[in-house]
Protein backbone atom coordinates (compact mmCIF):
# COMPACT_ATOMS: atom_id res chain seq x y z
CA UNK A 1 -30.77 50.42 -34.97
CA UNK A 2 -30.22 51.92 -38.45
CA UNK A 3 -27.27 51.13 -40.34
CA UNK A 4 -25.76 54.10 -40.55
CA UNK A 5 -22.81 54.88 -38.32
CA UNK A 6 -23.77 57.25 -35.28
CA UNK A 7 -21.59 59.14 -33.66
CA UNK A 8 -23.10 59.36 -29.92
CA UNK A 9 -23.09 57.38 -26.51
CA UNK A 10 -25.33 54.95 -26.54
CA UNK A 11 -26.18 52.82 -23.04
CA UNK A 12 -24.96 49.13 -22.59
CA UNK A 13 -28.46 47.81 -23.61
CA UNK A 14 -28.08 49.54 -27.22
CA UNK A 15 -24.39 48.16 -27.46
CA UNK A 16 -25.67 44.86 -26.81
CA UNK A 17 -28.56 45.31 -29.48
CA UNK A 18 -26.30 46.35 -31.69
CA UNK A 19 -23.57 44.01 -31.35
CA UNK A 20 -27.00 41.34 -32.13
CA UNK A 21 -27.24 43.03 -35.23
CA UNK A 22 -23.78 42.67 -36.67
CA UNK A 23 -23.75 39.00 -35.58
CA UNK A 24 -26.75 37.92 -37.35
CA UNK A 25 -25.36 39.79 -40.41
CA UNK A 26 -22.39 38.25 -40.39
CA UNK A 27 -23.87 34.80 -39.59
CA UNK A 28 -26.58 35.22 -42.18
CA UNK A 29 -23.68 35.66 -44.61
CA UNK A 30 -21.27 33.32 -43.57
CA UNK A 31 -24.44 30.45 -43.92
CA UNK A 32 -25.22 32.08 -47.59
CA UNK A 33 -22.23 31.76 -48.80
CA UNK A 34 -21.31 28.10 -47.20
CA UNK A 35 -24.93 27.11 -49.01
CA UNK A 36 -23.50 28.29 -52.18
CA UNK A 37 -20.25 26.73 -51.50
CA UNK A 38 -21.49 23.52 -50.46
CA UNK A 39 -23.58 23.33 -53.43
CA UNK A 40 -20.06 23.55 -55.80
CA UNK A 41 -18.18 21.85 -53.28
CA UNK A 42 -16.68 19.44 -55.76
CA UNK A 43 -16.16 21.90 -57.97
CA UNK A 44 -14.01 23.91 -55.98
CA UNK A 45 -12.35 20.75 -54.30
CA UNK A 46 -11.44 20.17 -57.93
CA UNK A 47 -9.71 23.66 -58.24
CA UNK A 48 -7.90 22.85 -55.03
CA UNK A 49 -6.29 19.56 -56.82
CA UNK A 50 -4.96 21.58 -59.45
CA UNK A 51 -1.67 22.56 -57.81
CA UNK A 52 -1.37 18.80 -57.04
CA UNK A 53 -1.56 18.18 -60.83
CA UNK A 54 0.95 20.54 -61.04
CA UNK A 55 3.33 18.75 -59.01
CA UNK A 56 2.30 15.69 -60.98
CA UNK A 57 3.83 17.43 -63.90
CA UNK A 58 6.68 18.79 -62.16
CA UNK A 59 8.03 15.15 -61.30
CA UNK A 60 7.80 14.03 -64.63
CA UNK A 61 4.68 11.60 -64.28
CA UNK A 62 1.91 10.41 -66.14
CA UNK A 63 -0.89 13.29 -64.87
CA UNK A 64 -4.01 10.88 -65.89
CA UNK A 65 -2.47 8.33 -63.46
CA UNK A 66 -3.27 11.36 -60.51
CA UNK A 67 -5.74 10.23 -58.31
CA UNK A 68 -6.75 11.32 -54.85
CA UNK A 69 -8.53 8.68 -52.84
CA UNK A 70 -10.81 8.40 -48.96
CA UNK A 71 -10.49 5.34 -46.86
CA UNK A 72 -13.96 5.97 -44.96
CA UNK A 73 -17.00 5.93 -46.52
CA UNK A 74 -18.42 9.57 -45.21
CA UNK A 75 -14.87 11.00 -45.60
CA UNK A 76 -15.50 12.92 -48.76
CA UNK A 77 -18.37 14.36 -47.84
CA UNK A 78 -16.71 16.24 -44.58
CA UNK A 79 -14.13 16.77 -46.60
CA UNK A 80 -16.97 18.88 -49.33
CA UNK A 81 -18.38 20.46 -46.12
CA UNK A 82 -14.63 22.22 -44.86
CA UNK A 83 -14.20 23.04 -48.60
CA UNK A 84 -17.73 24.79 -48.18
CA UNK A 85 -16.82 26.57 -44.85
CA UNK A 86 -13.67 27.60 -45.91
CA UNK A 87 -15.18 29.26 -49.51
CA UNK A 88 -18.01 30.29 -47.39
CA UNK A 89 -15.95 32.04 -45.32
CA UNK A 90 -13.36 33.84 -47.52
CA UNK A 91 -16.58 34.84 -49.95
CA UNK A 92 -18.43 36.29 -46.65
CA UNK A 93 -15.41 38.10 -44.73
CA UNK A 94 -15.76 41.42 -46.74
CA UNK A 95 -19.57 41.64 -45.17
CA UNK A 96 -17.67 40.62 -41.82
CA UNK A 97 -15.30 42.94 -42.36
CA UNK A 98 -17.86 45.57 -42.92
CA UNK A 99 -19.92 44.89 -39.69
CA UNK A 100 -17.00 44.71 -37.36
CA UNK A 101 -16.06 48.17 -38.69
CA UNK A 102 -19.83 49.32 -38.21
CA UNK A 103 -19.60 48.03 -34.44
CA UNK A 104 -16.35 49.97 -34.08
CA UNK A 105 -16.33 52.97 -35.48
CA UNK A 106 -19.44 55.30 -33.16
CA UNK A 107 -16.26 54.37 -30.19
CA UNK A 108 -13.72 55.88 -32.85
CA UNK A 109 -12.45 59.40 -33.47
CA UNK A 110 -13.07 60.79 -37.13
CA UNK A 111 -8.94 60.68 -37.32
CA UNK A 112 -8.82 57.02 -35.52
CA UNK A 113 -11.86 56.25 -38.82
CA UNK A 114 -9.43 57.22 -41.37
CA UNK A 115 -6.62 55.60 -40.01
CA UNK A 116 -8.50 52.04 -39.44
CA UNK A 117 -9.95 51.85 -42.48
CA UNK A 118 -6.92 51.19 -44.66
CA UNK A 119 -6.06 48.86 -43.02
CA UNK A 120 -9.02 46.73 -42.87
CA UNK A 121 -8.77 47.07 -46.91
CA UNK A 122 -5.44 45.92 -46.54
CA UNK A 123 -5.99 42.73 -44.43
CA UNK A 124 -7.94 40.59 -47.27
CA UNK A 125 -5.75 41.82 -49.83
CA UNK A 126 -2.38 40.64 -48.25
CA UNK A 127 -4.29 37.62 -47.28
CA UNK A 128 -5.24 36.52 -50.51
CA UNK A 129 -1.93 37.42 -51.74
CA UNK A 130 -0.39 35.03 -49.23
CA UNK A 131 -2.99 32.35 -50.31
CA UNK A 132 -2.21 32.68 -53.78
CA UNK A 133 1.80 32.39 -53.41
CA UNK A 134 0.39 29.08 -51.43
CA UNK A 135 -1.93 28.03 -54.27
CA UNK A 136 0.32 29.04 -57.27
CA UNK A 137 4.06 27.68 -56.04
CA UNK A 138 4.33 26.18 -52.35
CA UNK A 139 1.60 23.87 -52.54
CA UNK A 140 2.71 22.41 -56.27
CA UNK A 141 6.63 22.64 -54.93
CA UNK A 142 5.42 20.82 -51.58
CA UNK A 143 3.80 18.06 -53.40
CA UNK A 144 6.53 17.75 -55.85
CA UNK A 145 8.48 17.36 -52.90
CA UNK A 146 6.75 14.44 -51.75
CA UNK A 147 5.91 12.78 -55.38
CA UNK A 148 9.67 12.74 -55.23
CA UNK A 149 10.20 10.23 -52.71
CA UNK A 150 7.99 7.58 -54.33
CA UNK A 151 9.84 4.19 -55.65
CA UNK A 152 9.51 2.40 -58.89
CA UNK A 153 9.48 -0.95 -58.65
CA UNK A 154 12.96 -3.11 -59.29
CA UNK A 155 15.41 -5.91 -58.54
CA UNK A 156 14.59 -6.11 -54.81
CA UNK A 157 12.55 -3.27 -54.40
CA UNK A 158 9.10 -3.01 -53.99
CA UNK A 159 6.93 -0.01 -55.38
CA UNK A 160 5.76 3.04 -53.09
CA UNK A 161 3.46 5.30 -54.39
CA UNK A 162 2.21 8.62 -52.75
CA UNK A 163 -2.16 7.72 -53.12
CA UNK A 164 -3.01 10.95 -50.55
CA UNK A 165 -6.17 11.17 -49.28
CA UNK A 166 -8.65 13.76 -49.94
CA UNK A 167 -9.00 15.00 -46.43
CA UNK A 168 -4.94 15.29 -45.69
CA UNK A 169 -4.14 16.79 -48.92
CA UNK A 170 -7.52 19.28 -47.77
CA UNK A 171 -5.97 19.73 -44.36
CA UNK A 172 -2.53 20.35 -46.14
CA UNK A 173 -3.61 23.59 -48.58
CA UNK A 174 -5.92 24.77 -46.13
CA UNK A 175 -2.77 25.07 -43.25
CA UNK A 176 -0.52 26.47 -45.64
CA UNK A 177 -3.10 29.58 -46.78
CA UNK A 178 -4.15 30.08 -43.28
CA UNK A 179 -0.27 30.10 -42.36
CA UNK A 180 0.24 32.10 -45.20
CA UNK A 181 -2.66 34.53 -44.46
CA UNK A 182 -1.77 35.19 -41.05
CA UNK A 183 2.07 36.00 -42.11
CA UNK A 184 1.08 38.33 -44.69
CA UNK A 185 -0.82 40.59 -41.98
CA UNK A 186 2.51 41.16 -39.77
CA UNK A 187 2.44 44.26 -42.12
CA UNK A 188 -0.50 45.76 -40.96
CA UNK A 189 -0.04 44.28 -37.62
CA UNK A 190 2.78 46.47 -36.54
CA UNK A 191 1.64 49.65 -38.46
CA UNK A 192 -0.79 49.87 -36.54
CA UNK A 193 0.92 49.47 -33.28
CA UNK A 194 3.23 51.88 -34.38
CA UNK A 195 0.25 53.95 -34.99
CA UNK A 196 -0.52 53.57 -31.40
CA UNK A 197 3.39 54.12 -30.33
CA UNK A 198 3.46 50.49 -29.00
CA UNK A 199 6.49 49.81 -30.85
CA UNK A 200 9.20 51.65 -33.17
CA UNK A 201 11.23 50.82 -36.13
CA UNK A 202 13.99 51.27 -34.16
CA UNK A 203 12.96 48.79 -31.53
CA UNK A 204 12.19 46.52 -34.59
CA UNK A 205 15.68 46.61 -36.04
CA UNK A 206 16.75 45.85 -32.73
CA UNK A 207 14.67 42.56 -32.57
CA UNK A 208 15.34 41.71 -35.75
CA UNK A 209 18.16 38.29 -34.72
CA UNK A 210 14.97 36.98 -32.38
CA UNK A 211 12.66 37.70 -34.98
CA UNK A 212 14.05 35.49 -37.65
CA UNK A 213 14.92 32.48 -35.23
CA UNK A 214 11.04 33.12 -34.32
CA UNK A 215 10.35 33.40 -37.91
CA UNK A 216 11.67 29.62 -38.17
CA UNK A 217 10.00 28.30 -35.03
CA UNK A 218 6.77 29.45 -36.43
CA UNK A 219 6.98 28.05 -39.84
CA UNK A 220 7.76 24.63 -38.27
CA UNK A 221 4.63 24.86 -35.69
CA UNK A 222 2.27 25.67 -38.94
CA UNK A 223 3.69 23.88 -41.77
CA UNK A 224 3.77 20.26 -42.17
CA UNK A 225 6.99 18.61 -40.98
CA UNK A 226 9.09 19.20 -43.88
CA UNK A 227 12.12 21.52 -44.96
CA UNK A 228 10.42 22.71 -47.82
CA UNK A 229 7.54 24.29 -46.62
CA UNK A 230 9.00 25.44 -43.35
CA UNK A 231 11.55 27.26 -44.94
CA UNK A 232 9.05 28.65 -47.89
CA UNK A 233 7.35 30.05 -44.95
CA UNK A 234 10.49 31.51 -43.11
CA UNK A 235 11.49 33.41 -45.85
CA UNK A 236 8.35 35.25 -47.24
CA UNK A 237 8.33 36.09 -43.01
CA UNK A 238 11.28 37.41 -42.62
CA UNK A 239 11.04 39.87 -45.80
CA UNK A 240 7.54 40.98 -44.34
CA UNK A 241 9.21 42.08 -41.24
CA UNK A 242 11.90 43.98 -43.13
CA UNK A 243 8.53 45.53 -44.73
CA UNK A 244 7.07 46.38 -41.35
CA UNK A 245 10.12 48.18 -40.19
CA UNK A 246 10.07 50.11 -42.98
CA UNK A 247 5.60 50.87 -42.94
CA UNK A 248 6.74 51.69 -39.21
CA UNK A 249 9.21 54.29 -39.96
CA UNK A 250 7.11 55.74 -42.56
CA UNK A 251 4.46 56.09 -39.64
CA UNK A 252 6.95 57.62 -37.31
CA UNK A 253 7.64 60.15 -40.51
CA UNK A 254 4.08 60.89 -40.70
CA UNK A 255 3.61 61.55 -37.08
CA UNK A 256 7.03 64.00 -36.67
CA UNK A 257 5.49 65.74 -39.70
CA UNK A 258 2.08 66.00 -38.41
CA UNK A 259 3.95 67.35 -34.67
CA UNK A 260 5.72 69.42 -37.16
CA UNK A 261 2.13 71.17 -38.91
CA UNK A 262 0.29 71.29 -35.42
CA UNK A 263 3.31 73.13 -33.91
CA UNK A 264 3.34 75.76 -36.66
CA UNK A 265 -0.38 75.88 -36.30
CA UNK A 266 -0.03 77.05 -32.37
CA UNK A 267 2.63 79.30 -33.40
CA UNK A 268 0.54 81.51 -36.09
CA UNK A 269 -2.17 81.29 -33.65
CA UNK A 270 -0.03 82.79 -30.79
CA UNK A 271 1.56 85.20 -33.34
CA UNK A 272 -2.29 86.23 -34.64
CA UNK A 273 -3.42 86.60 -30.56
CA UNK A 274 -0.26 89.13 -29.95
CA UNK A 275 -1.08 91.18 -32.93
């Protein structure tokens, strides 16, 4: 099928040959851009480290003396391949992005277009803003966190020294940004159902108690076992859904107003059909 968006039926065969198509885009680019990524794996495992180094400075230590090690020899190298599928697929989501809206949008109304597409601007852009509160504070305030319980040694202790391994300090950033990530779309989450009328600001104030006690609960399911990041995540959650109640009353604005211009509409129209 072309690539242009058609707005027709189209019989379950056509559907399936076109939901074919979008996969094998977005397959084709997700495999580009892990090829790409894999190739600078080290590279950008090296970016990753820099928030660690960060922390190393933070805690007052010696940042030439911050080393990362692996305990099994082919260790590194999965670690360079989830490095590449995680670049791989932030770099590739836009083109994801774009073929999910392709499949979508012959089943959507011109209005239900206009409305959608903001949002799936909006998703990447408050996800990378969640990943780079991760990569720019938590993660060095985290580590810091944990460089701070190490133990010089002295007159009966012994020293302990925080040596992380590549993959768990991997594993760590990449839970925390997709943690993060996901928070940062409880905006557009509820706009949208409050596009649909599945839920209201009001009914959102209302669930506000339950929502921060969830808000907690969460952060200590997706963050590692620590106050600090559990309660980094809380916070930024609970101000996000103070932001949602207010995109959904903005919505609920919107919608009286448009009521509002369709009603005058049917009124002139009635008023022209008397005349």
């Amino acid at each position: 099928m072309s690539g242009d968006i058609e707005d027709k039926p189209q019989p379950l065969i056509e559907h399936l040959m076109e939901l074919r198509t979008r996969l094998m885009w977005s397959i084709g680019a997700f495999f580009a851009a892990f090829i790409v990524c894999f190739i600078f794996a080290k590279h950008l495992f090296n970016a990753l480290v820099v928030p660690y180094k960060w922390a190393v400075q933070w805690a007052n230590l010696d940042v030439s003396k911050a080393q990362l090690i692996y305990t099994a020899p082919q260790e590194f190298f999965f670690t360079q391949v989830k490095v590449a599928m995680f670049g791989g697929l932030v770099i590739a989501f836009p083109i994801i992005a774009a073929q999910i809206y392709k499949f979508v949008a012959p089943g959507l109304y011109k209005n239900e277009r206009s409305a959608f597409l903001p949002f799936l601007i909006a998703s990447p852009i408050l996800f990378l803003m969640g990943a780079g509160l991760v990569y720019f504070f938590f993660t060095p305030m985290v580590m810091w966190f944990f460089l701070t319980m190490q133990q010089a040694p002295g007159e009966g202790d012994v020293a302990i020294s925080l040596l992380p391994k590549v993959s768990e300090y991997l594993s760590l950033i990449m839970t925390l940004v997709f943690s993060f990530g996901l928070v940062f779309q409880l905006p557009v989450i509820t706009t949208l159902l409050a596009r649909v009328g599945l839920l209201t600001s009001d009914w959102l104030r209302e669930k506000r108690k339950f929502a921060i006690v969830m808000a907690f609960v969460v952060a200590a399911v997706l963050t590692p076992p620590d106050p600090m990041s559990q309660i980094g995540l809380a916070l930024p959650t609970i101000i996000l859904y103070e932001i949602a109640i207010y995109a959904a009353r903005l919505v609920e604005r919107q919608r009286a107003r448009d009521a509002a211009t369709e009603a005058e509409g049917s009124q002139d129209v009635a008023k022209t059909d008397n005349v």
